[in-house]
Protein backbone atom coordinates (compact mmCIF):
# COMPACT_ATOMS: atom_id res chain seq x y z
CA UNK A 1 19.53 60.88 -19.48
CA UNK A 2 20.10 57.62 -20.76
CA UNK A 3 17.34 55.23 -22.64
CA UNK A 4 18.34 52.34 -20.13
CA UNK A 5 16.05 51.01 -17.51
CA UNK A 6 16.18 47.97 -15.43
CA UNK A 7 13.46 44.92 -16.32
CA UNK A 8 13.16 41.81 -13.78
CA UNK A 9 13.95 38.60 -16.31
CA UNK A 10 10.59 36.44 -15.79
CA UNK A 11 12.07 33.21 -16.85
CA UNK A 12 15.58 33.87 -14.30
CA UNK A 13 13.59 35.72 -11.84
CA UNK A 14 16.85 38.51 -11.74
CA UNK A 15 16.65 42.20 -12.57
CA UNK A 16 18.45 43.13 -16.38
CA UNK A 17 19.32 46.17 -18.00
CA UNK A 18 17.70 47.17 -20.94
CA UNK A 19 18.19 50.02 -23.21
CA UNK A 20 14.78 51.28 -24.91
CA UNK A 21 16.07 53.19 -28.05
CA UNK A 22 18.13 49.90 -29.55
CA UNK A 23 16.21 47.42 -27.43
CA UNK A 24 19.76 46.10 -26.22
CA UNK A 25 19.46 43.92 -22.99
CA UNK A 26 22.21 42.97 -20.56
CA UNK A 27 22.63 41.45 -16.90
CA UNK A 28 25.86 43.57 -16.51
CA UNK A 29 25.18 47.50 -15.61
CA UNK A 30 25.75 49.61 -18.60
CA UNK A 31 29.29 50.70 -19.24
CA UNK A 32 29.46 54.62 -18.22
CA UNK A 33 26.67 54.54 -15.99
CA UNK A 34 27.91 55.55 -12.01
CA UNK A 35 25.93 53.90 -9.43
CA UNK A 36 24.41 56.91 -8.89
CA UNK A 37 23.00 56.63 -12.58
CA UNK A 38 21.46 53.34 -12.13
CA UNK A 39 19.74 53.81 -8.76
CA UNK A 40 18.05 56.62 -10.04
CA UNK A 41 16.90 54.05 -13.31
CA UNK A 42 13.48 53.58 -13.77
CA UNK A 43 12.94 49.75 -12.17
CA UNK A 44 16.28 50.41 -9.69
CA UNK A 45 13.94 48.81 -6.81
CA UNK A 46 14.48 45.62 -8.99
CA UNK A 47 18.05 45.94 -7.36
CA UNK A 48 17.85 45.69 -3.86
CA UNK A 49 15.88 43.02 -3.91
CA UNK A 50 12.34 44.60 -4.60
CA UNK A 51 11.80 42.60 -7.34
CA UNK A 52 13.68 39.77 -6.08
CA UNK A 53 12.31 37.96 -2.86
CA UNK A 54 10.97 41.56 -1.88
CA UNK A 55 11.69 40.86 1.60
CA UNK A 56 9.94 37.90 1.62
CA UNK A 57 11.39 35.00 3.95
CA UNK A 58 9.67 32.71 2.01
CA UNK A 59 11.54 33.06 -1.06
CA UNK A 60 14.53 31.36 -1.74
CA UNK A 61 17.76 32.35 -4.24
CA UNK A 62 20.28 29.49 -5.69
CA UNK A 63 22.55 27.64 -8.60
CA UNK A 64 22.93 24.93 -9.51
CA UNK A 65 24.90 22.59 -11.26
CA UNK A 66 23.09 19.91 -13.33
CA UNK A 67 24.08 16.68 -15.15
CA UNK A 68 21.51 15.14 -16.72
CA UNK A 69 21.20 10.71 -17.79
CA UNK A 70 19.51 8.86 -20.34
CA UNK A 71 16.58 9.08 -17.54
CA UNK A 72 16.03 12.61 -17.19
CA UNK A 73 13.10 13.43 -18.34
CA UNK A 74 14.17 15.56 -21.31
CA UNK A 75 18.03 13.65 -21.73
CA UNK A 76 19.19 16.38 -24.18
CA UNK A 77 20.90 20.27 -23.65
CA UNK A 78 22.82 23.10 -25.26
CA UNK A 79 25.71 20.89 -25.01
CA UNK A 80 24.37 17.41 -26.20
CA UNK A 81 21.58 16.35 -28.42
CA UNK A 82 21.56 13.21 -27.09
CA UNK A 83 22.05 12.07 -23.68
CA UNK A 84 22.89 8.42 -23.15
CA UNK A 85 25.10 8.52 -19.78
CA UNK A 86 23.57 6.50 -17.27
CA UNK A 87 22.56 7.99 -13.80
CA UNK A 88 25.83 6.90 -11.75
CA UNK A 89 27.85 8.17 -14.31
CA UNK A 90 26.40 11.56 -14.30
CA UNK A 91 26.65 11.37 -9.94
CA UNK A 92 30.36 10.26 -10.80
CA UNK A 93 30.46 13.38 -12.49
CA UNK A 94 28.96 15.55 -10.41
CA UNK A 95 31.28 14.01 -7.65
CA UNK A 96 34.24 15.47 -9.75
CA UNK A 97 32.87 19.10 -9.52
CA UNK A 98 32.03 18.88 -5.87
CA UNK A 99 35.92 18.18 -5.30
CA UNK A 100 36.96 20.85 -7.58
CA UNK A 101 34.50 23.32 -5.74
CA UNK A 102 35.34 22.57 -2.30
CA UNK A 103 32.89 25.47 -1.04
CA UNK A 104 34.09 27.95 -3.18
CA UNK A 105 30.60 30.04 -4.73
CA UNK A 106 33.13 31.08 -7.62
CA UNK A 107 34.14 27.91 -8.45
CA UNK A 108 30.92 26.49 -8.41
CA UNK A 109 29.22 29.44 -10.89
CA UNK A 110 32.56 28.67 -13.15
CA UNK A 111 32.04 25.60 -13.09
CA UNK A 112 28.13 25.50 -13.98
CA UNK A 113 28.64 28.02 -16.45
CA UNK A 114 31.01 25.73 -18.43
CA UNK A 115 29.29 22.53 -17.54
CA UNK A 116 25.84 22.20 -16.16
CA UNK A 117 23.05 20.77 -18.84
CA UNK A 118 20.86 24.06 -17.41
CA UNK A 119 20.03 26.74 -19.82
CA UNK A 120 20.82 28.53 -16.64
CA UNK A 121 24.41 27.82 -16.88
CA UNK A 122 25.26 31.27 -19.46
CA UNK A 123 24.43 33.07 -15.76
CA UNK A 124 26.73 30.65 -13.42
CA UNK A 125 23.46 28.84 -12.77
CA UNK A 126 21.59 31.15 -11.19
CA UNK A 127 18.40 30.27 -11.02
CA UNK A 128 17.04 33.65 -9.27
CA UNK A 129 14.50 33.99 -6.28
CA UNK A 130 11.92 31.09 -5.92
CA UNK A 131 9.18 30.17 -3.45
CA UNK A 132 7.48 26.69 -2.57
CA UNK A 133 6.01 25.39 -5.19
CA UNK A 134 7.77 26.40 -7.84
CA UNK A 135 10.57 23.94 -8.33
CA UNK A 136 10.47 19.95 -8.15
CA UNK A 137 10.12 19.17 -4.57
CA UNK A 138 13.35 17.16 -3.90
CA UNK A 139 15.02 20.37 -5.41
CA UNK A 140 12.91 22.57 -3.53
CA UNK A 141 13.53 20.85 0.15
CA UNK A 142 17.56 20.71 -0.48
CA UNK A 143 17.30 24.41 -0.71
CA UNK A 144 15.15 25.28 1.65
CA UNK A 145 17.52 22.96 4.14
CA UNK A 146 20.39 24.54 2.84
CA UNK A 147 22.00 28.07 4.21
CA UNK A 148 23.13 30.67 2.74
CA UNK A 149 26.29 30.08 0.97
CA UNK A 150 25.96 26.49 1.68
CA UNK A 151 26.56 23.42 -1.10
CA UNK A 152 24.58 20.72 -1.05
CA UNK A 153 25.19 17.02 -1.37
CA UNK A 154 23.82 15.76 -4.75
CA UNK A 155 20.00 16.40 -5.68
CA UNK A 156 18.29 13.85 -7.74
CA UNK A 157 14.99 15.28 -9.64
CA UNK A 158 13.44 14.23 -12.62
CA UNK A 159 15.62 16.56 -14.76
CA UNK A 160 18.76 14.78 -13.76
CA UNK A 161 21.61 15.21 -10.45
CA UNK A 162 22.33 18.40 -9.18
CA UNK A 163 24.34 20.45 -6.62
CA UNK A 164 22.64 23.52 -5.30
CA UNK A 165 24.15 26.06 -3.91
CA UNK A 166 21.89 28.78 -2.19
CA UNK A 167 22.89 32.59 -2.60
CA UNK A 168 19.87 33.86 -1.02
């Protein structure tokens, strides 16, 4: 059997594969695995949402797309070292992805991936499952307000503006 086993990411909050023998990691299933293979993993449960809000109503899944100001409190990201845009230019931005997303989940992970000032932006801004608590509020009570597969409007937090989309 293979060395691979699936490992719940504590900093995204989503399951990952990982292969013990080379100590290879992944978020995509292992190429030559069938489904099969990987329910029978050790840490599968992580899949079907064990790990992830484990049933719990009170949990919460989304992405996001953020554009951080001079103002944010940390005005620097993979991208840029230095932020200097002011706050209503990085809304004005944001404005410009929520017309190019429309409601479209796809476009809005393609476009965080490419864009958003979120470390979280390598996984289409998925920020995993969350509960109360565990985010800044404003970001927490757009969410919360939000459906499933609903866009919000834009989120302003200390870390900059956002749109939030929630996938769970």
């Amino acid at each position: 059997m293979s060395g691979w086993e699936v490992r719940m990411s504590k900093s995204k909050g989503m399951p990952y594969f990982f292969e013990t023998a080379t100590q290879q990691s992944s978020w995509e299933p292992p190429a030559g695995l069938t489904g099969e293979q990987i329910e029978k993993l050790p840490g599968a449960h992580y899949l079907t949402g064990g790990g992830g809000s484990g049933g719990d109503p009170s949990k919460v899944r989304a992405s996001h797309l953020l554009v951080k100001h001079r103002d944010s409190r940390r005005p620097a990201s993979w991208k840029e070292p230095n932020i200097t845009r002011s706050k209503e230019e990085a809304i004005n931005i944001l404005r410009g992805y929520q017309a190019q997303i429309g409601g479209s989940a796809d476009t809005f992970a393609a476009l965080a991936q490419e864009h958003s000032d979120c470390s979280s932006h390598a996984h289409g801004g998925d920020l995993g499952w969350f509960s109360r608590g565990q985010m800044q509020k404003p970001f927490e009570d757009a969410t919360y307000a939000l459906e499933v597969g609903n866009i919000s409007d834009i989120v302003s937090t200390d870390s900059g503006v956002h749109l939030i989309i929630r996938t769970g």
